[in-house]
N, C-alpha and C. Protein backbone atom coordinates (compact mmCIF):
# COMPACT_ATOMS: atom_id res chain seq x y z
N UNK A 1 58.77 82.78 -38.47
CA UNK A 1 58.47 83.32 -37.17
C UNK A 1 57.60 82.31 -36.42
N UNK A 2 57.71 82.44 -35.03
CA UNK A 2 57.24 81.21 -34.42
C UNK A 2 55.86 81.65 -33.56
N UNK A 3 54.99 80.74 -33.02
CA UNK A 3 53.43 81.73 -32.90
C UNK A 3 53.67 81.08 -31.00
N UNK A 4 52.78 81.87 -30.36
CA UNK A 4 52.15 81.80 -28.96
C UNK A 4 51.00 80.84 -28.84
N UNK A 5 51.08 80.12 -27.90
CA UNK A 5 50.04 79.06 -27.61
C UNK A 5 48.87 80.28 -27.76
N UNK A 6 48.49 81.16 -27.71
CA UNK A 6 47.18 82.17 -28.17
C UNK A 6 47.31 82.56 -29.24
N UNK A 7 48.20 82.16 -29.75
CA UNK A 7 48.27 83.07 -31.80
C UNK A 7 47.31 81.49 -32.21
N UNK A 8 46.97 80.34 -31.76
CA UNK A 8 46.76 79.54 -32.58
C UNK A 8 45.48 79.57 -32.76
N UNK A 9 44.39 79.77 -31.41
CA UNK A 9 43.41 79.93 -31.54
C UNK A 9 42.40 81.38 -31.20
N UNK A 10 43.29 82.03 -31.40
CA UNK A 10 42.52 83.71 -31.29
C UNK A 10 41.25 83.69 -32.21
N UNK A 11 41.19 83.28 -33.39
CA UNK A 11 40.62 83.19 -34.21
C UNK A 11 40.08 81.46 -34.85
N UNK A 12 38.47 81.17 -35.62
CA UNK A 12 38.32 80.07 -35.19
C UNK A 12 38.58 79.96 -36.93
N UNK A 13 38.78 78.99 -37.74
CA UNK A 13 39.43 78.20 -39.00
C UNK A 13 38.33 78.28 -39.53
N UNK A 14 38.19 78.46 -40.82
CA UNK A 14 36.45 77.69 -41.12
C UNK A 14 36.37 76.24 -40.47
N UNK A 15 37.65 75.09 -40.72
CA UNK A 15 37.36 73.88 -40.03
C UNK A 15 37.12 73.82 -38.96
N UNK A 16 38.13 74.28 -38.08
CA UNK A 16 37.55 74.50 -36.58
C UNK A 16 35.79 74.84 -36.73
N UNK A 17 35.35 75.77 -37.12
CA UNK A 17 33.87 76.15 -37.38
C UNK A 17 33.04 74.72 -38.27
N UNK A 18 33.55 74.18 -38.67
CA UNK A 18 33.00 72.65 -38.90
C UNK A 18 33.05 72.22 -38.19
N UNK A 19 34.17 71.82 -37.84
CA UNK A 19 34.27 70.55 -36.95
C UNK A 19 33.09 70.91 -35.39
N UNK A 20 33.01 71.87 -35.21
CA UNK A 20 32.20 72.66 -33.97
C UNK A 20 31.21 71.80 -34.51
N UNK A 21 30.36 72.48 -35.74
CA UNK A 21 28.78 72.31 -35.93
C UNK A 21 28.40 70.63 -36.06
N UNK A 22 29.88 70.06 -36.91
CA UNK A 22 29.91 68.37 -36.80
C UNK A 22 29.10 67.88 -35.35
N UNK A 23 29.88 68.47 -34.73
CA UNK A 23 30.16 67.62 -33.04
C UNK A 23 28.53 68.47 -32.20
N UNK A 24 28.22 69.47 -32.61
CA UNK A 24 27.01 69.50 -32.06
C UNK A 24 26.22 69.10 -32.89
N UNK A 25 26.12 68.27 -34.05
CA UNK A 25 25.03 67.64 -34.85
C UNK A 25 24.86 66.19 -34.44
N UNK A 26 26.25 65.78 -34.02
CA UNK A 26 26.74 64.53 -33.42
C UNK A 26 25.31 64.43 -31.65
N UNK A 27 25.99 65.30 -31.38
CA UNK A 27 25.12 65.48 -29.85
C UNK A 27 23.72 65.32 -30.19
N UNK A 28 22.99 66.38 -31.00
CA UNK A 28 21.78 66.52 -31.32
C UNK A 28 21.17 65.15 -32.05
N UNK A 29 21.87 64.51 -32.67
CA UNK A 29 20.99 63.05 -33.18
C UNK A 29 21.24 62.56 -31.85
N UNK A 30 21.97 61.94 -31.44
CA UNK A 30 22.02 61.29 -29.84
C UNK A 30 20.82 62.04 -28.96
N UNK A 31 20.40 62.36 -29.07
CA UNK A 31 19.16 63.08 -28.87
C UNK A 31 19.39 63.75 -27.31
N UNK A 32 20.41 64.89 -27.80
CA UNK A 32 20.76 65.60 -26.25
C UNK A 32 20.11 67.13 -26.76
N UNK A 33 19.76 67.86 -25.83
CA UNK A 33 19.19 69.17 -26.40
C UNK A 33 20.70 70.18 -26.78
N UNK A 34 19.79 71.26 -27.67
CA UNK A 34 20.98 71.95 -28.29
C UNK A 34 21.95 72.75 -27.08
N UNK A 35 21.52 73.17 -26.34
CA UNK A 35 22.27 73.55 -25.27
C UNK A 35 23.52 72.33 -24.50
N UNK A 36 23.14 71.40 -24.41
CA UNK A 36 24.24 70.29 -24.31
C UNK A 36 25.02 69.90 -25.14
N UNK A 37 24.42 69.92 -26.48
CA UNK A 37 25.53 69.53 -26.95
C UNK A 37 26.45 70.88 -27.50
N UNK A 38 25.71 72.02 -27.69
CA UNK A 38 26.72 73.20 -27.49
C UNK A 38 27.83 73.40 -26.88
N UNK A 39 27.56 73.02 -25.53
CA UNK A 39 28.27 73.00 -23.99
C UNK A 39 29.26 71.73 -24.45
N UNK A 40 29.09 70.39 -24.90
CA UNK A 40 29.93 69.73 -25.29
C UNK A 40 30.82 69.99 -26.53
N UNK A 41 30.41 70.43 -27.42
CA UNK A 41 31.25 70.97 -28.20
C UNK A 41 32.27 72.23 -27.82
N UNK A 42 32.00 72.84 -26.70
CA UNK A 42 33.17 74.06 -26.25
C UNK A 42 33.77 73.23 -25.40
N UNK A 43 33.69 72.15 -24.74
CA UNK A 43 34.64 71.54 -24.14
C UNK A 43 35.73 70.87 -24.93
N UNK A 44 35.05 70.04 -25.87
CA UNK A 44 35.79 69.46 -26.71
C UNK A 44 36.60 70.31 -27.46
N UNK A 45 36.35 71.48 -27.59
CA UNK A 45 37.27 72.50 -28.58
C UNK A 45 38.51 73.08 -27.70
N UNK A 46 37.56 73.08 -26.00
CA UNK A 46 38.79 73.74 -25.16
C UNK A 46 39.37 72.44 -25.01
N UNK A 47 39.82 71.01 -24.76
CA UNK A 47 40.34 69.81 -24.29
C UNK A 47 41.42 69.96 -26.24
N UNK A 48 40.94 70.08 -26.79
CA UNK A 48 42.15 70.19 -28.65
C UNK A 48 43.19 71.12 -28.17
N UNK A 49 42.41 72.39 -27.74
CA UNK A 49 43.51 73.46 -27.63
C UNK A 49 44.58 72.88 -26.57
N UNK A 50 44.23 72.63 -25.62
CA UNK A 50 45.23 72.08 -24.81
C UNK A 50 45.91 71.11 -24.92
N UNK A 51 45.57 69.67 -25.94
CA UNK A 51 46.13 69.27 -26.46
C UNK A 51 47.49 70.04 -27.53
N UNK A 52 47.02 70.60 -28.36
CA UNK A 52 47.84 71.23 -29.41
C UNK A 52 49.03 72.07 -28.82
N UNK A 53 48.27 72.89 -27.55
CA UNK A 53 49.29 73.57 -27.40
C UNK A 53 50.30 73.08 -26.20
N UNK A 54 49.89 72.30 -25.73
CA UNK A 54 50.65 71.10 -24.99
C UNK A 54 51.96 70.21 -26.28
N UNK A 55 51.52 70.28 -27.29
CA UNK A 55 52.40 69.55 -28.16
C UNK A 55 53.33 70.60 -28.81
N UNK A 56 52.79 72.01 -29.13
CA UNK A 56 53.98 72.88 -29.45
C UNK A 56 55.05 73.08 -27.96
N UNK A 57 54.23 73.08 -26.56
CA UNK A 57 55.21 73.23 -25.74
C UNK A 57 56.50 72.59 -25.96
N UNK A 58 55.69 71.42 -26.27
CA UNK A 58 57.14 69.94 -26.43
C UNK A 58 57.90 70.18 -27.44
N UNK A 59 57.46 70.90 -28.58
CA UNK A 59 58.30 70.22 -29.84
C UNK A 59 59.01 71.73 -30.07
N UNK A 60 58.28 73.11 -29.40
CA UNK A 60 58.78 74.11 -29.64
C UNK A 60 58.12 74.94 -30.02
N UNK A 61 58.56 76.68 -30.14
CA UNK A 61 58.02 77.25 -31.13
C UNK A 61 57.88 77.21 -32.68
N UNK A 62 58.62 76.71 -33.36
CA UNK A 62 58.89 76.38 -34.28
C UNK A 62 57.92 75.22 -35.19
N UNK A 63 57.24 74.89 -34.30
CA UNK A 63 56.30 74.10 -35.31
C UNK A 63 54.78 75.19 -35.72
N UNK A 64 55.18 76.16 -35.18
CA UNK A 64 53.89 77.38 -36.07
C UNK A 64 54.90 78.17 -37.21
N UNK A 65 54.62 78.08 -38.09
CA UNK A 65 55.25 79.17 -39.17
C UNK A 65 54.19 79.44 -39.82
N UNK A 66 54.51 80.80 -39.94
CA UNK A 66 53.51 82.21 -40.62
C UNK A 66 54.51 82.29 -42.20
């Protein structure tokens, strides 16, 4: 069965939930306050999704299987 550009990220992965805390630990040594790099890390998570689901547009439904 094939998923909806919203079946992919309704819910966040434990990695996704890494990769988040990575990228605001990333910010925080660069010595930005936690609120920025928070704010950068939801961008960066919303700029993937649109990537990703920009690439199932192309290739189809068919590249999600449940």
């Amino acid at each position: 069965m094939g998923c909806t550009k919203r079946d992919v990220f309704l819910i966040p992965t434990e990695r996704q939930k890494q990769l988040y805390e990575k990228l605001v630990k990333k910010a925080l040594t660069l010595g930005l306050s936690k609120e920025d790099a928070q704010t950068i890390a939801y961008h960066v998570d919303k700029l993937s999704s649109i990537i990703i689901n920009s690439y199932i547009n192309t290739k189809g439904t068919n590249v999600c299987k449940t």
